[in-house]
N, C-alpha and C. Protein backbone atom coordinates (compact mmCIF):
# COMPACT_ATOMS: atom_id res chain seq x y z
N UNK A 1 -30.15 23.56 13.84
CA UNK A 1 -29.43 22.57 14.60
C UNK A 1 -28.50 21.80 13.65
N UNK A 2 -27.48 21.59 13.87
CA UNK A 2 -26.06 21.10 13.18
C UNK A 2 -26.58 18.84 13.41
N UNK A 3 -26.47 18.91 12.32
CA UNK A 3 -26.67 17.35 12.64
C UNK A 3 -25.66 16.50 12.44
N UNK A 4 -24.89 15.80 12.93
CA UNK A 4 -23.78 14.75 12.65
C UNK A 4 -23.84 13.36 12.43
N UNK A 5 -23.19 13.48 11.65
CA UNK A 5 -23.27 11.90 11.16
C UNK A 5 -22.69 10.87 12.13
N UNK A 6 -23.62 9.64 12.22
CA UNK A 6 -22.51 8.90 12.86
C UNK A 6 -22.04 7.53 12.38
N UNK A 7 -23.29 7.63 11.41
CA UNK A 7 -22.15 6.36 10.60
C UNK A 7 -20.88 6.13 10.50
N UNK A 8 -20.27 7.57 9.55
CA UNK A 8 -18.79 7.66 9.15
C UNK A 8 -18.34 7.51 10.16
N UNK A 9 -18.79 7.72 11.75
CA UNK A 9 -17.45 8.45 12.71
C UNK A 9 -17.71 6.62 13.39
N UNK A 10 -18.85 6.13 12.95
CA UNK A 10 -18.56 4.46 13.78
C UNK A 10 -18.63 3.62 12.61
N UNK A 11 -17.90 3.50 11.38
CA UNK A 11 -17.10 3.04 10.61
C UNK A 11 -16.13 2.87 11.01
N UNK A 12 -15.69 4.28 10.98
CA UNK A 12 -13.98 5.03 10.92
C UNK A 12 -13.60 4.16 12.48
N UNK A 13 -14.44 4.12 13.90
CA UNK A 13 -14.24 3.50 14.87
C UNK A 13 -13.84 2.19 14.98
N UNK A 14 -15.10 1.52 14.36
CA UNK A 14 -14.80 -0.16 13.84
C UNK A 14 -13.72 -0.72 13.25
N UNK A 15 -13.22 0.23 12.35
CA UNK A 15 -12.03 -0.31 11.62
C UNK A 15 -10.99 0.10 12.05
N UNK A 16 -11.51 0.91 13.13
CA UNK A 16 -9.61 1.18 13.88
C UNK A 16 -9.56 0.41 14.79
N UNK A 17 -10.40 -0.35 15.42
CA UNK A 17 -10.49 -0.92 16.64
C UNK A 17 -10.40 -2.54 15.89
N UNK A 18 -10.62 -2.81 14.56
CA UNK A 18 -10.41 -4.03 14.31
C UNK A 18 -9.09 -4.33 13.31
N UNK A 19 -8.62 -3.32 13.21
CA UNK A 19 -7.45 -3.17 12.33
C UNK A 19 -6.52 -2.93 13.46
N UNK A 20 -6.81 -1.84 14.41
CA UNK A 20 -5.16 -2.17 15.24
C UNK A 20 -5.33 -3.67 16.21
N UNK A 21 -6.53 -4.28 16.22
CA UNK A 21 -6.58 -5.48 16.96
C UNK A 21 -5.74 -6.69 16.49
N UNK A 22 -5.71 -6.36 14.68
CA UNK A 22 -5.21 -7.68 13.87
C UNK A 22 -3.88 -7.57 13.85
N UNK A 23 -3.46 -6.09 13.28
CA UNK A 23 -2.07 -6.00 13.48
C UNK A 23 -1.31 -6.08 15.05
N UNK A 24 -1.98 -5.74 15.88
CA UNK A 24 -1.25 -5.89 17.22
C UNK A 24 -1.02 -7.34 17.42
N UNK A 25 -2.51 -8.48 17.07
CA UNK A 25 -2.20 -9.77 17.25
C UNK A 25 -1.23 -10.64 15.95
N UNK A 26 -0.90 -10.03 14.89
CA UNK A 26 0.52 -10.40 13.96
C UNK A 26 1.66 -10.32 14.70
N UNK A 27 1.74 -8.59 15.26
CA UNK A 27 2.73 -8.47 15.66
C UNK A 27 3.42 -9.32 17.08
N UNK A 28 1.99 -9.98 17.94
CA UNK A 28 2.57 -10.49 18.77
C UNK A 28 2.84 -11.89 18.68
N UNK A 29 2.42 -12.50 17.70
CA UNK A 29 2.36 -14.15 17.34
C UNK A 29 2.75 -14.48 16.16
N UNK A 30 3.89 -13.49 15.65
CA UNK A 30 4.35 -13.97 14.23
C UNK A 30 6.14 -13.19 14.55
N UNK A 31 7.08 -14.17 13.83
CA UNK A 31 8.26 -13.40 13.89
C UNK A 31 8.46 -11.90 12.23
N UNK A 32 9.67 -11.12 12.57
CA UNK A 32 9.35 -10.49 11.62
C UNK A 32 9.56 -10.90 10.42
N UNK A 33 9.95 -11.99 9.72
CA UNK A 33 10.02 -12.65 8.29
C UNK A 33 8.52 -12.88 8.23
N UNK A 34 8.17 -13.48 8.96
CA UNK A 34 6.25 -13.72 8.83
C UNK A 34 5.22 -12.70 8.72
N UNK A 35 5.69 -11.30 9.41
CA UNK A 35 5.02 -10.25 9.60
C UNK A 35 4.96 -9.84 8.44
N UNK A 36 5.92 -9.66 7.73
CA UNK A 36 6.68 -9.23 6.41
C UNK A 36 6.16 -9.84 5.59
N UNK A 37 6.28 -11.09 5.36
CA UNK A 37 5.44 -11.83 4.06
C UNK A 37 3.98 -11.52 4.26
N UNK A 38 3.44 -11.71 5.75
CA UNK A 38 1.52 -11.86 5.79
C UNK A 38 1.75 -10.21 5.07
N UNK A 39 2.14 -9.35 5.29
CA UNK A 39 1.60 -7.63 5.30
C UNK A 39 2.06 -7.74 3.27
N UNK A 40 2.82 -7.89 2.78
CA UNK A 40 3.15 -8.15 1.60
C UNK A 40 2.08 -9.14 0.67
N UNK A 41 1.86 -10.10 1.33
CA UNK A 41 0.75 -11.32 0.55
C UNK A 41 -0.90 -9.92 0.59
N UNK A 42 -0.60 -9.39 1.67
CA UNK A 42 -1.94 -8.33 1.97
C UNK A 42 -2.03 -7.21 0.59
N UNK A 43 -1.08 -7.11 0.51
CA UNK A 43 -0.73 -5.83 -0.64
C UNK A 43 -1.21 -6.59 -1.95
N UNK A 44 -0.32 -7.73 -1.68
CA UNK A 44 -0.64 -8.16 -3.46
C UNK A 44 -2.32 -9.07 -3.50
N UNK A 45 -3.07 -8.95 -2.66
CA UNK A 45 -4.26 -9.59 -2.76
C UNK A 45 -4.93 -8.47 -2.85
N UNK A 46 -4.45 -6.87 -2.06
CA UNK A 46 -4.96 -5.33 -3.25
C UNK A 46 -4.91 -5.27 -4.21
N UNK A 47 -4.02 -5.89 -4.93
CA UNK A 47 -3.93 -5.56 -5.95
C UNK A 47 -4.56 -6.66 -7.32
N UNK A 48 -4.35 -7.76 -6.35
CA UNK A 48 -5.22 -8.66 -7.22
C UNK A 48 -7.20 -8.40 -7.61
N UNK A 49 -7.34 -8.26 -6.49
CA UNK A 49 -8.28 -7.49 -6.07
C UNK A 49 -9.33 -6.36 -6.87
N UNK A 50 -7.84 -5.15 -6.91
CA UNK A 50 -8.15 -4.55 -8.36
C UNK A 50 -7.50 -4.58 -9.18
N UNK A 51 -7.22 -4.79 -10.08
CA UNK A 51 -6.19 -5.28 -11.37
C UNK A 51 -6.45 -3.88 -12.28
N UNK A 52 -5.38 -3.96 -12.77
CA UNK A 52 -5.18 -2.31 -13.48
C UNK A 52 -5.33 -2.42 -15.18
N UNK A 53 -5.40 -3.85 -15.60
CA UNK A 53 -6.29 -3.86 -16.88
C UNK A 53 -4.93 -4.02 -17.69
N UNK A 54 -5.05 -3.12 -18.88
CA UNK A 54 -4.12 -3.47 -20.03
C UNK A 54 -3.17 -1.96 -20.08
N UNK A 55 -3.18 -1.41 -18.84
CA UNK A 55 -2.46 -0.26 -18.68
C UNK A 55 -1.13 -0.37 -19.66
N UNK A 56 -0.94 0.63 -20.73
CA UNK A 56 0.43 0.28 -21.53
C UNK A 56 1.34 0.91 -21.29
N UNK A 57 1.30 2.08 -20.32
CA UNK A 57 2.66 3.03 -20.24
C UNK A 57 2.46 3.27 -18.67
N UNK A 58 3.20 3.97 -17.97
CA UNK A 58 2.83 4.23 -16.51
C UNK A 58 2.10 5.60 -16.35
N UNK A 59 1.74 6.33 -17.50
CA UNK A 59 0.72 7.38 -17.27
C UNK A 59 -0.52 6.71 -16.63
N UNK A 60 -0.74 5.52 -17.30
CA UNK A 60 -2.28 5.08 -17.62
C UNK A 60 -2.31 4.15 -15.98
N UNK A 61 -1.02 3.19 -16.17
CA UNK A 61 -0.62 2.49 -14.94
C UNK A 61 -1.54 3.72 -13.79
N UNK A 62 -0.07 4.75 -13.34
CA UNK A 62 -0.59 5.53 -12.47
C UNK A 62 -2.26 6.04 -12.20
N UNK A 63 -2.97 6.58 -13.47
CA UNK A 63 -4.31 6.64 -13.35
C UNK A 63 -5.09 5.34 -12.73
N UNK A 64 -4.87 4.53 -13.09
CA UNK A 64 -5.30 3.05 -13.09
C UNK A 64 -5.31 3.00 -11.57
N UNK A 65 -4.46 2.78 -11.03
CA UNK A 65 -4.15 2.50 -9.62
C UNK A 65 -4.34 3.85 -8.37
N UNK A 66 -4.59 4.91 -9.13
CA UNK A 66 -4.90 6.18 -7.96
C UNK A 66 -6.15 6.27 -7.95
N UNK A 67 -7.29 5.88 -8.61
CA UNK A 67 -8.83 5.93 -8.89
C UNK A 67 -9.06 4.81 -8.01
N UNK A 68 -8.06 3.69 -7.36
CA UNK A 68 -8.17 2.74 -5.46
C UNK A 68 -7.95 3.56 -4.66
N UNK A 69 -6.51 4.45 -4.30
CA UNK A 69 -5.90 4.81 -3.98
C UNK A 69 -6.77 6.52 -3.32
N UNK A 70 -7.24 6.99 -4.48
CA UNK A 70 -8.30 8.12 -4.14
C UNK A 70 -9.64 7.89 -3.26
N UNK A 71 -10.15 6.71 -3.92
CA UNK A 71 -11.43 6.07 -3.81
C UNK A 71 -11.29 5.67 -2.05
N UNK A 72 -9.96 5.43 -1.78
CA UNK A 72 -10.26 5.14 -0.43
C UNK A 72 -9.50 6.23 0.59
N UNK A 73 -8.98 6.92 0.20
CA UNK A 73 -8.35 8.37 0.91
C UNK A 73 -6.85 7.70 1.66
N UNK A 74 -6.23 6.76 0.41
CA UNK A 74 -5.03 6.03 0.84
C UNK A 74 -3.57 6.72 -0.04
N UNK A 75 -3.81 8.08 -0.36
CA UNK A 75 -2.86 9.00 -0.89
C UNK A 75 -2.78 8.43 -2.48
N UNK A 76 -1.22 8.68 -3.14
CA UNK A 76 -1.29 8.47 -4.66
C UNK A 76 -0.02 8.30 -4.55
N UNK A 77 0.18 7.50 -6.30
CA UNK A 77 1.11 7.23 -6.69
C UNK A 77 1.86 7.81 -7.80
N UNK A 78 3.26 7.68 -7.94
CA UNK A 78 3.77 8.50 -8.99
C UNK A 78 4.96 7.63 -9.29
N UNK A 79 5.07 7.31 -10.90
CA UNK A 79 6.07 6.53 -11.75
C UNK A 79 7.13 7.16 -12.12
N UNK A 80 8.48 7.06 -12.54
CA UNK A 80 9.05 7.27 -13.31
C UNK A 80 10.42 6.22 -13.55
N UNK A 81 10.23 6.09 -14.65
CA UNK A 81 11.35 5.46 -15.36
C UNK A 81 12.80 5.61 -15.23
N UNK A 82 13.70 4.21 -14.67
CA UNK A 82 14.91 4.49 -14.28
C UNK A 82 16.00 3.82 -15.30
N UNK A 83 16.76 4.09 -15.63
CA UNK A 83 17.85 3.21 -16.22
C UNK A 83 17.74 1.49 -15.72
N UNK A 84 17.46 1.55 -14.40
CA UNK A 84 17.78 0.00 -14.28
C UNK A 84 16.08 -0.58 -13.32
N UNK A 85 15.55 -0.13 -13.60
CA UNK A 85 13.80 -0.16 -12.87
C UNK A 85 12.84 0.97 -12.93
N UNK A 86 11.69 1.18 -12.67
CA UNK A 86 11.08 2.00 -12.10
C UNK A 86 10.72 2.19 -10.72
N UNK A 87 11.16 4.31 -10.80
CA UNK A 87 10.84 4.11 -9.18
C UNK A 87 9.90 4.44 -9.49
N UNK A 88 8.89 4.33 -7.82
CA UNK A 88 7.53 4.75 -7.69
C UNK A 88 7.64 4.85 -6.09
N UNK A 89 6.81 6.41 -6.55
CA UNK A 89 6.84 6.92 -5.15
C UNK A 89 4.94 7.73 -4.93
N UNK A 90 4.87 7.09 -3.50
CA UNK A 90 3.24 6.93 -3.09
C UNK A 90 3.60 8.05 -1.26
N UNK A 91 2.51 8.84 -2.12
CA UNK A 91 2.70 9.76 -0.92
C UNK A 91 1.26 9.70 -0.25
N UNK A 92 1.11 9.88 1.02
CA UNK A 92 -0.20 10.15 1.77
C UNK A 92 -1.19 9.05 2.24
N UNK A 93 0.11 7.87 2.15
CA UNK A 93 -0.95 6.81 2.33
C UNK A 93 -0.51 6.44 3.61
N UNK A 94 -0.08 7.19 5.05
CA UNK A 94 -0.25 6.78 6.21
C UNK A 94 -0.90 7.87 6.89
N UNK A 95 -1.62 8.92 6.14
CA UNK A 95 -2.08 10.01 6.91
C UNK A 95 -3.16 9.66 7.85
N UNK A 96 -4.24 8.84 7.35
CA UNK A 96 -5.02 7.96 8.27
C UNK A 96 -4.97 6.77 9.02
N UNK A 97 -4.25 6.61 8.47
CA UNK A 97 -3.59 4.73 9.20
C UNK A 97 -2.63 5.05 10.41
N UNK A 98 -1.84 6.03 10.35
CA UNK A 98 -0.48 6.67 11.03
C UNK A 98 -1.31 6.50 13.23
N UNK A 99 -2.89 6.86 12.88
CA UNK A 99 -2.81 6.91 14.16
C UNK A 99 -3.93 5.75 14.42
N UNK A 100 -3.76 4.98 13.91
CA UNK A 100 -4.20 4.01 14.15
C UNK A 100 -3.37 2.63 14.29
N UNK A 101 -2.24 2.81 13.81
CA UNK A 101 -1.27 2.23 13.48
C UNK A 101 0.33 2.42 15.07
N UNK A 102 0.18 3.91 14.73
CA UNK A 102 1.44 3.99 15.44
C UNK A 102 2.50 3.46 14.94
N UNK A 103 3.60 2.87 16.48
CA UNK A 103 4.49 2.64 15.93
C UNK A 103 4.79 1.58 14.94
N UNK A 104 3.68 0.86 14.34
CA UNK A 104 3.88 -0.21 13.57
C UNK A 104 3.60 0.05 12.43
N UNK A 105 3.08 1.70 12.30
CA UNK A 105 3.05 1.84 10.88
C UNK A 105 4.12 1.92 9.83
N UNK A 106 5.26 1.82 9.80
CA UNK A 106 5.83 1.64 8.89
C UNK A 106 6.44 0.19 8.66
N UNK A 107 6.14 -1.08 9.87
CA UNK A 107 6.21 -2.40 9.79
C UNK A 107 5.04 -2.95 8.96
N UNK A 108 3.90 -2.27 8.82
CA UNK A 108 2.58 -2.70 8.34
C UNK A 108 2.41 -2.23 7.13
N UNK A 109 2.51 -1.02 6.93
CA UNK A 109 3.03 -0.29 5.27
C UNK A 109 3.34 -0.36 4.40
N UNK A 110 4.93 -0.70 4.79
CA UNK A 110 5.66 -0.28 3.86
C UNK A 110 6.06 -2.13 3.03
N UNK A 111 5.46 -3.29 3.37
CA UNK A 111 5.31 -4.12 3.01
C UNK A 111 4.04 -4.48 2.15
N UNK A 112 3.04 -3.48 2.38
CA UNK A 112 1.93 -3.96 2.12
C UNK A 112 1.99 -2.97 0.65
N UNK A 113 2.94 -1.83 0.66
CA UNK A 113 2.90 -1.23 -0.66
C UNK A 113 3.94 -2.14 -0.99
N UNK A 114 4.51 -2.56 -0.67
CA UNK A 114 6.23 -3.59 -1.80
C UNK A 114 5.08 -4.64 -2.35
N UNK A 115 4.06 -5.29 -1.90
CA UNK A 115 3.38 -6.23 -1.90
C UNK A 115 2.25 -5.56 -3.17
N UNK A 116 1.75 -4.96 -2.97
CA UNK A 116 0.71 -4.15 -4.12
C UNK A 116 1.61 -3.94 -5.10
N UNK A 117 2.38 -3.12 -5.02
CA UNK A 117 3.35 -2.96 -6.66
C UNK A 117 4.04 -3.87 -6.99
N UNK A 118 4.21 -4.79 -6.58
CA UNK A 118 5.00 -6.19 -7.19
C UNK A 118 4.13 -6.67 -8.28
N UNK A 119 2.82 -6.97 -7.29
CA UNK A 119 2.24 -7.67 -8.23
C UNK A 119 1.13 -7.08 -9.06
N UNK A 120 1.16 -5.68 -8.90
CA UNK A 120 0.75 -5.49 -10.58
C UNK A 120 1.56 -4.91 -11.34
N UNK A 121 2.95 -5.04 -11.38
CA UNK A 121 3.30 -4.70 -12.12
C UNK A 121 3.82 -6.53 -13.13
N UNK A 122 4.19 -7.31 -12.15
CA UNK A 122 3.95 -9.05 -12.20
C UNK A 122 2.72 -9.07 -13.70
N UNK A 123 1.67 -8.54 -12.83
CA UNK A 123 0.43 -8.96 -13.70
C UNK A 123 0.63 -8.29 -15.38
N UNK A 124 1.13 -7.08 -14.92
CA UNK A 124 1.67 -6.36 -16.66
C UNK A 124 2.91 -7.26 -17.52
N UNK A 125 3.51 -7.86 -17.13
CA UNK A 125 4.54 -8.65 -17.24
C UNK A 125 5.47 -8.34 -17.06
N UNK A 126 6.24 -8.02 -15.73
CA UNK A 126 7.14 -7.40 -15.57
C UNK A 126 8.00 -9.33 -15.17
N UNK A 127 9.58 -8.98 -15.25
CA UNK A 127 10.26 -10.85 -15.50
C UNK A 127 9.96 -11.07 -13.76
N UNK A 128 10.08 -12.43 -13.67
CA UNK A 128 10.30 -12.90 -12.73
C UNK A 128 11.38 -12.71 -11.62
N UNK A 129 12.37 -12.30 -12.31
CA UNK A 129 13.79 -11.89 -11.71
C UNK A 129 13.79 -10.38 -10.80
N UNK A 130 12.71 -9.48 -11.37
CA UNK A 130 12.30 -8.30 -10.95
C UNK A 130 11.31 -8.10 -9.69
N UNK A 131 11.48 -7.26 -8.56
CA UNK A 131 10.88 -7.50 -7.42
C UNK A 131 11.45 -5.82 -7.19
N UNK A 132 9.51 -5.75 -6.28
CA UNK A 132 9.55 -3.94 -5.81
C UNK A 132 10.45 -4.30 -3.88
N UNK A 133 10.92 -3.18 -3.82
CA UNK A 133 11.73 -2.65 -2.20
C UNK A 133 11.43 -1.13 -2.24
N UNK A 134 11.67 -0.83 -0.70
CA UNK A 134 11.43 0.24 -0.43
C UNK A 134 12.93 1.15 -0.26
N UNK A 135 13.10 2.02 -0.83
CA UNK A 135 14.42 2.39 -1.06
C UNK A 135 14.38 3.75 0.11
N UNK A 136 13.39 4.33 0.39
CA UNK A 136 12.76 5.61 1.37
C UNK A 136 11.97 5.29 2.01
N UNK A 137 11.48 5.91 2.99
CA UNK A 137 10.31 5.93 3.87
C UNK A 137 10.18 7.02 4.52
N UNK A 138 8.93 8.33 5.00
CA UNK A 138 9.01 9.10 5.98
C UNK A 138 7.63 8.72 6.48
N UNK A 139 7.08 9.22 6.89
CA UNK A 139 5.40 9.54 7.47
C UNK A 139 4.68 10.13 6.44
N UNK A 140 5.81 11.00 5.20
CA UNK A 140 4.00 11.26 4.07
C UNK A 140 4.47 10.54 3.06
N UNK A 141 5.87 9.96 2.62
CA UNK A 141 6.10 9.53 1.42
C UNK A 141 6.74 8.18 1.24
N UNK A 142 6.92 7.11 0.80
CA UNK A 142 7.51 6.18 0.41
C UNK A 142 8.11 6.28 -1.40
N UNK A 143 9.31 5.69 -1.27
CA UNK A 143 9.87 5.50 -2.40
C UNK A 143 10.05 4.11 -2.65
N UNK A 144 10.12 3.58 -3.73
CA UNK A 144 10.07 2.39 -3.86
C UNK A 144 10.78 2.23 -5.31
N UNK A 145 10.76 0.87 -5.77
CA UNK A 145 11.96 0.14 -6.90
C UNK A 145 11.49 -0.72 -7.18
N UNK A 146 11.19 -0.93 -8.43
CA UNK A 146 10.45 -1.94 -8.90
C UNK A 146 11.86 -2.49 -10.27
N UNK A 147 12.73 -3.66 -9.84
CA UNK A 147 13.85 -3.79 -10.19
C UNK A 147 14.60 -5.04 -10.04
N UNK A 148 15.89 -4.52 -10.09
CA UNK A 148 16.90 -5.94 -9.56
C UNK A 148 17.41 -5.47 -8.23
């Protein structure tokens, strides 16, 4: 006899049913400058959250931050060095959220990653003058700029 779990499958329930509850009630009682900052303040309290240590190059960065990123089946990230910033591009992190989310997943997202990479890269000492945007977006990948 095949036995199934049902923890995972009324976890996975709970948190879709209380996660599209919160974002549906943002989206209906906040304008979008507010939506935008709460989903962004969300990112960077991930990241405060887990802090990536004394990471010195973005090899280590990247390791640092995909061992969250793995740990919770929220896809990965990838650095590289630009003349005038680093981009970073995070693929696979709406594969589970996407239907739980819908159409607000890329209002809920793609702030909440600008919001996570700001501020650890902030925490490494990146200047004050410097701030992450999303330069791409599809359904598996985001690109992003950590820059002027």
């Amino acid at each position: 006899m095949t036995h199934w779990s049902t923890i995972s499958a009324t976890e996975v329930g709970a948190a879709s049913l209380l996660l599209g509850g919160m974002v549906g009630e943002v989206a209906a009682g906040a304008t979008t400058a507010q939506r935008r900052a709460f989903f962004r303040a969300v990112g960077a309290r991930i990241a405060a959250t887990h802090p990536v240590g004394d990471a010195e190059d973005i090899v280590a960065l990247a390791e640092s931050i995909n061992r969250l990123w793995h740990q919770h089946d929220c896809g990965e990230v990838r650095f590289e060095l630009a003349p005038d910033g680093l981009l970073i591009t995070h693929t696979g992190f709406a594969r589970r959220l996407s239907p739980i989310l819908g159409g607000a997943t890329e209002q809920v997202l793609r702030p909440i990653l600008e919001g996570a990479y700001d501020a650890w890269l902030h925490t490494l000492g990146s200047g004050a003058n410097l701030s992450t945007r999303t330069l791409w977006w599809s359904d598996t990948e985001a690109r992003l700029k950590h820059g002027r």
